[in-house]
N, C-alpha and C. Protein backbone atom coordinates (compact mmCIF):
# COMPACT_ATOMS: atom_id res chain seq x y z
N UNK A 1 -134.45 -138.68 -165.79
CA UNK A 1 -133.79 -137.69 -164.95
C UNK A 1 -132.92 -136.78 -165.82
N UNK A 2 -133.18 -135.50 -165.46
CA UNK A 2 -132.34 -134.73 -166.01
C UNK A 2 -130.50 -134.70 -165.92
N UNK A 3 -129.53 -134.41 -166.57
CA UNK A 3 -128.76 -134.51 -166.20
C UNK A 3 -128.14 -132.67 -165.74
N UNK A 4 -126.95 -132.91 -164.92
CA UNK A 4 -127.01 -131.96 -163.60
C UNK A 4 -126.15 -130.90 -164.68
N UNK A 5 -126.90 -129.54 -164.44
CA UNK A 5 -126.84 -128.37 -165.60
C UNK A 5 -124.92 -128.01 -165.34
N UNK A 6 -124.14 -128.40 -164.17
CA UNK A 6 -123.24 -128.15 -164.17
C UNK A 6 -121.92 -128.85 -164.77
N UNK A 7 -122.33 -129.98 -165.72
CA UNK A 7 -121.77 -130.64 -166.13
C UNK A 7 -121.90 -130.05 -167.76
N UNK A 8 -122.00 -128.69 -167.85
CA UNK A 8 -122.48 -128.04 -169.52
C UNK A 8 -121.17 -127.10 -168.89
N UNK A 9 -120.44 -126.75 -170.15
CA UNK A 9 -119.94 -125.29 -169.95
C UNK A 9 -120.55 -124.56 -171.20
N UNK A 10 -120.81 -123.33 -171.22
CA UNK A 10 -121.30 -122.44 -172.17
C UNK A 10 -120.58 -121.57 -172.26
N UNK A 11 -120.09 -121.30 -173.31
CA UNK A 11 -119.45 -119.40 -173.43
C UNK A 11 -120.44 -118.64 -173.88
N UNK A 12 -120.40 -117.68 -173.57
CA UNK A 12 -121.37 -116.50 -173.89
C UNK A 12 -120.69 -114.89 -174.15
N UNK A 13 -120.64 -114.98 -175.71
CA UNK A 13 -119.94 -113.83 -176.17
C UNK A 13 -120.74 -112.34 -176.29
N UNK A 14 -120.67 -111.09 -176.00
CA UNK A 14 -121.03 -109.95 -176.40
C UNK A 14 -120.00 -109.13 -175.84
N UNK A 15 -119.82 -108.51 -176.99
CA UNK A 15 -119.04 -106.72 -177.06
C UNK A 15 -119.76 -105.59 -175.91
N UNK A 16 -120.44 -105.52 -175.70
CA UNK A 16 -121.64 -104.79 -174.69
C UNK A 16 -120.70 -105.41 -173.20
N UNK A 17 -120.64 -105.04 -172.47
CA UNK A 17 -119.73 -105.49 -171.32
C UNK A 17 -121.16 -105.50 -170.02
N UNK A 18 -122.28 -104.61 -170.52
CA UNK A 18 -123.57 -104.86 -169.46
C UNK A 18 -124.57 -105.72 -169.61
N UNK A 19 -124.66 -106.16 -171.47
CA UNK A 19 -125.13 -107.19 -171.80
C UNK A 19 -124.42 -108.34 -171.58
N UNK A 20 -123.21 -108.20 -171.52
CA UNK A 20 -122.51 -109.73 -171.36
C UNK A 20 -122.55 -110.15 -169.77
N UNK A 21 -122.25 -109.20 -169.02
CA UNK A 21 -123.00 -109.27 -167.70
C UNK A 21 -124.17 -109.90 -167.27
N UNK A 22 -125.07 -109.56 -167.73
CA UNK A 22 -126.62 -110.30 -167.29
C UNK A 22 -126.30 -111.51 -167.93
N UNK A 23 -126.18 -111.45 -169.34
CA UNK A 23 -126.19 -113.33 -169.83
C UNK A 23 -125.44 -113.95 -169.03
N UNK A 24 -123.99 -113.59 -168.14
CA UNK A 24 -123.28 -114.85 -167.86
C UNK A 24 -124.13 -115.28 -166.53
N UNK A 25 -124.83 -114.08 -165.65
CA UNK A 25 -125.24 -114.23 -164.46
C UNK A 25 -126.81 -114.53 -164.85
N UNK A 26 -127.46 -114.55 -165.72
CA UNK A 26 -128.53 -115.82 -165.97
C UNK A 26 -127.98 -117.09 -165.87
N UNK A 27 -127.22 -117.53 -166.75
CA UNK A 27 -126.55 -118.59 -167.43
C UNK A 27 -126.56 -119.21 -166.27
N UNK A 28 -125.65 -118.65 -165.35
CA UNK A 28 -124.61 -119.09 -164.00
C UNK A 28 -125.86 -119.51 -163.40
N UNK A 29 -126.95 -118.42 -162.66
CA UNK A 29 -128.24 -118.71 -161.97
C UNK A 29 -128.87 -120.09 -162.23
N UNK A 30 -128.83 -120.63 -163.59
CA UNK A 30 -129.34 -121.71 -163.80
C UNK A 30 -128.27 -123.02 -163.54
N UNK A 31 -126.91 -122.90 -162.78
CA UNK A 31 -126.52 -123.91 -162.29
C UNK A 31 -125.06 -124.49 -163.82
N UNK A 32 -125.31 -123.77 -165.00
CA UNK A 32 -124.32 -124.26 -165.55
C UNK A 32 -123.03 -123.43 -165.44
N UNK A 33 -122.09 -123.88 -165.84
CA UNK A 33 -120.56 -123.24 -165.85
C UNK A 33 -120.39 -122.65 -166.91
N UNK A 34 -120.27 -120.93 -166.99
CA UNK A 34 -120.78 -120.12 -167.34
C UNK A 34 -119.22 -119.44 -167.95
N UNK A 35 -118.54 -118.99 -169.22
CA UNK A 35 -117.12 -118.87 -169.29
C UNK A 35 -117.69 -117.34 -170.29
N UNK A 36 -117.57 -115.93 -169.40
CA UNK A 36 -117.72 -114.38 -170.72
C UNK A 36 -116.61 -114.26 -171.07
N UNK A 37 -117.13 -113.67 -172.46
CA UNK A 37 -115.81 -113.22 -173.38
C UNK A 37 -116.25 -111.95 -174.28
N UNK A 38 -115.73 -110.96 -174.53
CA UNK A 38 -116.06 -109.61 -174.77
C UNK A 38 -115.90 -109.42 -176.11
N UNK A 39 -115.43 -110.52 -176.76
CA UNK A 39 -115.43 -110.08 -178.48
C UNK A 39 -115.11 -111.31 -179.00
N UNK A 40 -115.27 -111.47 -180.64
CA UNK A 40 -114.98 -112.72 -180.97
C UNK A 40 -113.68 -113.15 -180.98
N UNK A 41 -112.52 -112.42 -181.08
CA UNK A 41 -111.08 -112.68 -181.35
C UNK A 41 -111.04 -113.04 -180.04
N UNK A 42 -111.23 -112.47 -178.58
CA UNK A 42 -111.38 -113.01 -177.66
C UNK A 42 -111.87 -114.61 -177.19
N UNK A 43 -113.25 -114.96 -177.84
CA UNK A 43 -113.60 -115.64 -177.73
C UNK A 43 -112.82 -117.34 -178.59
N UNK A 44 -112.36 -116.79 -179.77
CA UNK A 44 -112.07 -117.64 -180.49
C UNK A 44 -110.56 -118.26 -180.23
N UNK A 45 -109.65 -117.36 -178.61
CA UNK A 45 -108.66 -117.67 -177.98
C UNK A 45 -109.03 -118.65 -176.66
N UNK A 46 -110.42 -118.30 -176.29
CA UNK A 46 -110.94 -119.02 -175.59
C UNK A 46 -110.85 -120.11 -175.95
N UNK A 47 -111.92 -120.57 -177.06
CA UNK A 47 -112.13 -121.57 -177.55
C UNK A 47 -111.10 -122.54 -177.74
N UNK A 48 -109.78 -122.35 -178.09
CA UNK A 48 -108.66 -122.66 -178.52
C UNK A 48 -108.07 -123.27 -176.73
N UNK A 49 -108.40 -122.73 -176.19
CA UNK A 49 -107.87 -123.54 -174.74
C UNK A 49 -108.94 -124.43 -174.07
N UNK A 50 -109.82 -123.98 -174.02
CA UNK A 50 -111.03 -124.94 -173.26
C UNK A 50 -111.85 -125.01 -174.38
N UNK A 51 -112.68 -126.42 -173.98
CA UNK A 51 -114.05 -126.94 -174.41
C UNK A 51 -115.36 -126.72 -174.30
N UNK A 52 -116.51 -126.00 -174.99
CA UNK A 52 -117.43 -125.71 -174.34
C UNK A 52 -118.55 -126.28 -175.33
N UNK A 53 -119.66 -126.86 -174.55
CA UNK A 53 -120.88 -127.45 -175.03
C UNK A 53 -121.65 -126.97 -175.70
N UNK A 54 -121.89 -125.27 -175.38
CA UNK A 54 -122.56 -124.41 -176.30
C UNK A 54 -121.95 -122.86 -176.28
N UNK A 55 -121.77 -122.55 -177.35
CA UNK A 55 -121.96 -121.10 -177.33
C UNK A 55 -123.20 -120.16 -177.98
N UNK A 56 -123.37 -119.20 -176.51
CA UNK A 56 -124.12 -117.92 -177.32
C UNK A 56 -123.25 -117.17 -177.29
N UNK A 57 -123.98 -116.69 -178.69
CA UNK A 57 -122.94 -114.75 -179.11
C UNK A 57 -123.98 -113.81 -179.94
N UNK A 58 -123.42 -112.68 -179.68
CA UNK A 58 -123.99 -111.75 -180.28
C UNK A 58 -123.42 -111.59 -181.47
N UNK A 59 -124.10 -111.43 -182.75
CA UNK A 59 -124.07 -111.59 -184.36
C UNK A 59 -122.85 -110.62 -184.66
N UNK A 60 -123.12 -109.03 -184.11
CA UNK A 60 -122.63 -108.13 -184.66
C UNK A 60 -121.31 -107.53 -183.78
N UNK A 61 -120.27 -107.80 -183.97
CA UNK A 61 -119.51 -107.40 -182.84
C UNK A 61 -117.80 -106.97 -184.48
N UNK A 62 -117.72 -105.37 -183.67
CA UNK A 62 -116.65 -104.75 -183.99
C UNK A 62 -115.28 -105.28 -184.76
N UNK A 63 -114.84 -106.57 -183.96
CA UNK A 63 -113.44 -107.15 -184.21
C UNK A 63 -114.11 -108.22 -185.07
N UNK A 64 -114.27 -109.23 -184.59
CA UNK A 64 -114.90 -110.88 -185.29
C UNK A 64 -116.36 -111.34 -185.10
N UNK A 65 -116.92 -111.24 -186.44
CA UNK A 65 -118.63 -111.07 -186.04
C UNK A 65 -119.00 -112.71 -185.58
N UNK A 66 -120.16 -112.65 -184.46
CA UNK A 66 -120.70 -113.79 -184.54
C UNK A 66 -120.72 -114.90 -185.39
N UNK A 67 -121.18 -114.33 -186.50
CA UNK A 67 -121.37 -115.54 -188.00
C UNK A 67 -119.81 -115.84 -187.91
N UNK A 68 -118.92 -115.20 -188.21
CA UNK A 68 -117.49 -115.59 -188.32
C UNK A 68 -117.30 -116.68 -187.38
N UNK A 69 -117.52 -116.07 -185.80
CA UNK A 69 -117.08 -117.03 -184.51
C UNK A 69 -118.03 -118.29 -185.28
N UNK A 70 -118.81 -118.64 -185.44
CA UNK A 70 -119.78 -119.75 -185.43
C UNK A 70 -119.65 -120.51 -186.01
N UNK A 71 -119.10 -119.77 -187.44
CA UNK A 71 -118.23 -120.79 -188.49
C UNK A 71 -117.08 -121.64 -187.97
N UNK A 72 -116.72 -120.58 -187.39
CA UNK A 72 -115.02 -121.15 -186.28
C UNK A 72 -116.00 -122.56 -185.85
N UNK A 73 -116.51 -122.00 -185.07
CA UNK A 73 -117.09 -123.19 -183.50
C UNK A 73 -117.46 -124.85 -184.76
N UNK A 74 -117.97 -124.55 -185.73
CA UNK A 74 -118.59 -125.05 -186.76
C UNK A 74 -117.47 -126.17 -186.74
């Protein structure tokens, strides 16, 4: 048995505010708990308060690039 997709939280980072849009509302559609964040310095304040199972991000972002965040998450 699978276990129940709402017991995942995911962050899902992009600078794009219409791309970060669709990813969180895929994400969400599939039943997990879904946390957007609009840049990596953003994200990496996130991170710092809550726990999350996976993150996606987009590589190239203005303030703190992906690779940077990932190292963080690392």
């Amino acid at each position: 048995m699978l276990p129940n997709p709402s017991l995942f939280h995911i962050l899902i980072v992009d600078d794009e505010p219409e791309v970060l849009e669709v990813l969180v509302r895929v994400v969400g559609s599939f039943g997990y708990r879904e946390t957007g964040s609009s840049g990596g310095t953003d994200a990496l304040l996130q991170l710092e308060a809550d726990s999350f199972d996976l993150v996606i991000t987009d590589l190239v972002m203005p303030d703190v690039s992906g690779w940077v965040l990932l190292r963080e998450v690392k």
